[in-house]
C-alpha atoms as a PDB file:
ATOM      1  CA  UNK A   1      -5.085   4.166   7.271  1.00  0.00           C
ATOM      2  CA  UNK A   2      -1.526   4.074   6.214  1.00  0.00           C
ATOM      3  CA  UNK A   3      -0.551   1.642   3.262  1.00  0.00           C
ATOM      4  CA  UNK A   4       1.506  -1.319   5.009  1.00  0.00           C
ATOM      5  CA  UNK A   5       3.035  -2.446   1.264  1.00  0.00           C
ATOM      6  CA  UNK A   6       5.124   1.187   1.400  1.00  0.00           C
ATOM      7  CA  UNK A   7       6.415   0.128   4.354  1.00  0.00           C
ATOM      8  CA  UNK A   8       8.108  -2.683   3.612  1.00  0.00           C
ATOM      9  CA  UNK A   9      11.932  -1.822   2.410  1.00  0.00           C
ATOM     10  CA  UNK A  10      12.129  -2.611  -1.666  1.00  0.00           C
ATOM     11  CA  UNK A  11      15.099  -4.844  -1.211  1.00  0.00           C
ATOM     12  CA  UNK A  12      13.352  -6.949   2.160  1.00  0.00           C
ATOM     13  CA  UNK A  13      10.404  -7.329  -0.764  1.00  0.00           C
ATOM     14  CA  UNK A  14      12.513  -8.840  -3.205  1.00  0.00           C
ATOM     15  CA  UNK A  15      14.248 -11.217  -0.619  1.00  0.00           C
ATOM     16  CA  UNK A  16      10.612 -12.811   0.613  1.00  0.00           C
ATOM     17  CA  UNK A  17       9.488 -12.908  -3.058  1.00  0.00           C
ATOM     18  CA  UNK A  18      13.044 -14.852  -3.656  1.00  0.00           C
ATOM     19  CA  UNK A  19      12.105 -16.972  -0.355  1.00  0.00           C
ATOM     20  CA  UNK A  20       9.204 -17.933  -1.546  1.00  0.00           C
ATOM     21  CA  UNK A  21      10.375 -18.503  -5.137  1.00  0.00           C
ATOM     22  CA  UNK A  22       7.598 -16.000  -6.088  1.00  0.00           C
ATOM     23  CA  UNK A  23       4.529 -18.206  -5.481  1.00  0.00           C
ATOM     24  CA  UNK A  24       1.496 -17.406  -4.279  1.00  0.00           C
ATOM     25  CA  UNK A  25       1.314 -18.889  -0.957  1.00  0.00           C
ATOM     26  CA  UNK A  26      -2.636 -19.882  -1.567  1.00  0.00           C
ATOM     27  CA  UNK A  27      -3.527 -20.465  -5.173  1.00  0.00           C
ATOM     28  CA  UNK A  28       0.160 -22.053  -6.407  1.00  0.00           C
ATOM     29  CA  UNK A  29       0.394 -19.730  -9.017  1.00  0.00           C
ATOM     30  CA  UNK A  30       4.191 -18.755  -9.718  1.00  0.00           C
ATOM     31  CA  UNK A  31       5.684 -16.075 -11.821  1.00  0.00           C
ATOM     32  CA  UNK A  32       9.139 -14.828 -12.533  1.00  0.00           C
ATOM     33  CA  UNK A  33      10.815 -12.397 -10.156  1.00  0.00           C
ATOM     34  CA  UNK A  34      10.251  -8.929 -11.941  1.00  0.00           C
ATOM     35  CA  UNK A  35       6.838 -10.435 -12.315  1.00  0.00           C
ATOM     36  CA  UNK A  36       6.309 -10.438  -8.642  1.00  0.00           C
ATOM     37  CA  UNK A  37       8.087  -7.312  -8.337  1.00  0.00           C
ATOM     38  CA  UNK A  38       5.127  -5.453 -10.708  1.00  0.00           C
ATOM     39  CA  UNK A  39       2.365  -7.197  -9.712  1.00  0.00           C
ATOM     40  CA  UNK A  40       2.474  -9.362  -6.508  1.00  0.00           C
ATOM     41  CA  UNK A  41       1.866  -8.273  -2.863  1.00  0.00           C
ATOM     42  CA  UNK A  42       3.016  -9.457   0.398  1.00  0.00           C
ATOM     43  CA  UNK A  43       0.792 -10.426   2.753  1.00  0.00           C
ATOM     44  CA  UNK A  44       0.298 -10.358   6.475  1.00  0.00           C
ATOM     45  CA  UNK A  45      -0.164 -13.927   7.714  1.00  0.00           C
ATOM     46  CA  UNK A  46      -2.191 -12.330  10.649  1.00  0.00           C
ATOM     47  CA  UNK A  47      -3.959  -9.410   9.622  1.00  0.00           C
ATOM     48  CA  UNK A  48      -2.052  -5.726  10.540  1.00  0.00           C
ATOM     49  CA  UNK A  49      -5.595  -4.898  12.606  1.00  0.00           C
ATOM     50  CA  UNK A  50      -5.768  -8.214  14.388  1.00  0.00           C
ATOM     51  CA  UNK A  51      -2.006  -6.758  15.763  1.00  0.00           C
ATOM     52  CA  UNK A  52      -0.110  -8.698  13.394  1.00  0.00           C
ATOM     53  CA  UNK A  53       2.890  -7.093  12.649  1.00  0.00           C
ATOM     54  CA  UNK A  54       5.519  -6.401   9.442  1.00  0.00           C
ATOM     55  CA  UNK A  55       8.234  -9.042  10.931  1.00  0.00           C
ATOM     56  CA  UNK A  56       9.508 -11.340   8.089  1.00  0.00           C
ATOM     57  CA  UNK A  57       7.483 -13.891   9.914  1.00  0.00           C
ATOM     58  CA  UNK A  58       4.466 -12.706   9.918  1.00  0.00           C
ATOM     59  CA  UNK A  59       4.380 -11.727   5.483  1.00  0.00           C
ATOM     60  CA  UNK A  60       4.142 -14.012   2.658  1.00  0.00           C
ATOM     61  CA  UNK A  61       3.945 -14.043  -0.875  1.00  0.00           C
ATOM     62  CA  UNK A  62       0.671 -13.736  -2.252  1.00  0.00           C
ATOM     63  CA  UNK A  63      -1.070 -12.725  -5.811  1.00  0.00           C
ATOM     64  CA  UNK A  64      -3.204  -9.704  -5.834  1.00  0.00           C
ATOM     65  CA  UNK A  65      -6.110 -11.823  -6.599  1.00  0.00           C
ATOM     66  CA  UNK A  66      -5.761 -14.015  -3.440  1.00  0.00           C
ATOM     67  CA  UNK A  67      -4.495 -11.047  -1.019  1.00  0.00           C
ATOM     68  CA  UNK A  68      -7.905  -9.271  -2.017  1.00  0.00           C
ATOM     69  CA  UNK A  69      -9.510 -12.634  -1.236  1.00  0.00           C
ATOM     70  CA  UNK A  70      -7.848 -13.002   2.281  1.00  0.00           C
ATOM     71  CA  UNK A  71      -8.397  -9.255   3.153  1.00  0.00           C
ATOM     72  CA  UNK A  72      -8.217  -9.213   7.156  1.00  0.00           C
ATOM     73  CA  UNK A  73      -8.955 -12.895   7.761  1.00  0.00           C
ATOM     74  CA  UNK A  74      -7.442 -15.184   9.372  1.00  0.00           C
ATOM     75  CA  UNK A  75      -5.306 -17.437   7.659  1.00  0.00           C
ATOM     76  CA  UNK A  76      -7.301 -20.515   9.021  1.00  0.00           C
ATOM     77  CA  UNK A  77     -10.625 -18.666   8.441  1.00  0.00           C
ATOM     78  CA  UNK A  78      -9.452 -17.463   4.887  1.00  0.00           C
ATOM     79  CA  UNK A  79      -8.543 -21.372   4.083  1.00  0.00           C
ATOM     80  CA  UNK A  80     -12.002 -22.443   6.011  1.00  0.00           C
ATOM     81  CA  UNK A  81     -14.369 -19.924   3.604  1.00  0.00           C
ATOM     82  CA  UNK A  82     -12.368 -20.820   0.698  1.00  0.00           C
ATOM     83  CA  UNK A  83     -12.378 -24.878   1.276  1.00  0.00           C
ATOM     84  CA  UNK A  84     -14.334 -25.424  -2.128  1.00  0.00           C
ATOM     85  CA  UNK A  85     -12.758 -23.153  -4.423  1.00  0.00           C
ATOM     86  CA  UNK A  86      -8.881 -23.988  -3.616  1.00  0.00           C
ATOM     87  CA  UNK A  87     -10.334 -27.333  -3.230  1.00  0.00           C
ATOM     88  CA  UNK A  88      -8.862 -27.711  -0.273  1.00  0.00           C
ATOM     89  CA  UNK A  89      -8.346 -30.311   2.557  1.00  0.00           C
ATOM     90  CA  UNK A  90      -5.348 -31.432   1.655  1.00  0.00           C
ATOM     91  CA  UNK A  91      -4.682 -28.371  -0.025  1.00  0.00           C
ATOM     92  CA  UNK A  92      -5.301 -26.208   2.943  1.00  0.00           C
ATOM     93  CA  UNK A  93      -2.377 -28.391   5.252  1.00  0.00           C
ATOM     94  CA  UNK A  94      -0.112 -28.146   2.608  1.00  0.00           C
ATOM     95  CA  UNK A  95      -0.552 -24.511   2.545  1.00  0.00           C
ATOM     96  CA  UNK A  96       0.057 -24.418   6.413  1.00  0.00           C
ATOM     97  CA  UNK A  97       2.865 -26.042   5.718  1.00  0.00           C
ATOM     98  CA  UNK A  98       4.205 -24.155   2.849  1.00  0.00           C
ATOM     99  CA  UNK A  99       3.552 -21.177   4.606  1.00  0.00           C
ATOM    100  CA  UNK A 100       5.313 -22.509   8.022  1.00  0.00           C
ATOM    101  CA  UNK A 101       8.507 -23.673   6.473  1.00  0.00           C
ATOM    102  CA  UNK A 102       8.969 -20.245   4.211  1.00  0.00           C
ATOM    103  CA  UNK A 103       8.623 -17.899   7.006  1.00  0.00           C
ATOM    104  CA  UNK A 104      11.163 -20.028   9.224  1.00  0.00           C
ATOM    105  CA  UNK A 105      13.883 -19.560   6.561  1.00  0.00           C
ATOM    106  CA  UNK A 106      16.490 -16.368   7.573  1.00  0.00           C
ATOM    107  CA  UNK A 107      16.470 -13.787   4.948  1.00  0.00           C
ATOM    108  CA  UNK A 108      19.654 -13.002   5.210  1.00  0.00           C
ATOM    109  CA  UNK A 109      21.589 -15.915   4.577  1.00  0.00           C
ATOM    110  CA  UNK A 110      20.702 -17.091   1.586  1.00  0.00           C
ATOM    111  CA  UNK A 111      18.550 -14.080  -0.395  1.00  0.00           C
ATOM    112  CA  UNK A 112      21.078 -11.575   0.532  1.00  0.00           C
ATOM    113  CA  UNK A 113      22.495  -9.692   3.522  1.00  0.00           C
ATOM    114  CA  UNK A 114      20.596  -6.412   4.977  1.00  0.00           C
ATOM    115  CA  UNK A 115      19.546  -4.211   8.016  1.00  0.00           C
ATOM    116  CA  UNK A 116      16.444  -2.624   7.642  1.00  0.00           C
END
């Protein structure tokens, strides 16, 4: 199977990190940009093999820790399993949220301009 993360164009990378002001979509935990750069992933809000796709949309910052975590869940089934430990409930709608409002925002106006 083909590694997704070497698909992804280094400079589209840095611009969803920026988005998402290099936060882990699921556990909170934020880090500094070359941080991210060296040691955060992105990840596919629905799974690559459940036909999500690449699209700005459909990838989100996550730490290695969580991605690993997540695997090829569902988001809501990821956030279901995981209830106790992110002590969840309201935790789990505000990362719905989080996660709903970041992947609306265009890349290209405010993080910089590019055609990949």
């Amino acid at each position: 199977m083909a590694d997704n993360r070497s698909k992804i164009h280094p400079m589209r990378r840095r611009a969803i990190y920026m988005r998402d002001k290099c936060q882990c979509a699921y556990c909170g935990k934020k880090v500094t940009l070359a941080e991210a750069l060296d040691t955060y992933t992105l990840d596919h809000i629905v799974p690559v093999v459940l036909g999500g796709s690449n699209a700005t949309e459909n990838l989100i910052t996550s730490c290695e820790l969580c991605n690993k975590r997540k695997g090829r869940l569902t988001l809501q089934r990821f956030l279901l399993m995981n209830e106790n430990e992110y002590n969840m409930g309201r935790r789990a709608e505000f990362v719905l949220r989080v996660i709903g409002y970041r992947t609306s925002k265009p890349l290209d106006k405010k993080y910089g301009s590019f055609r990949i």
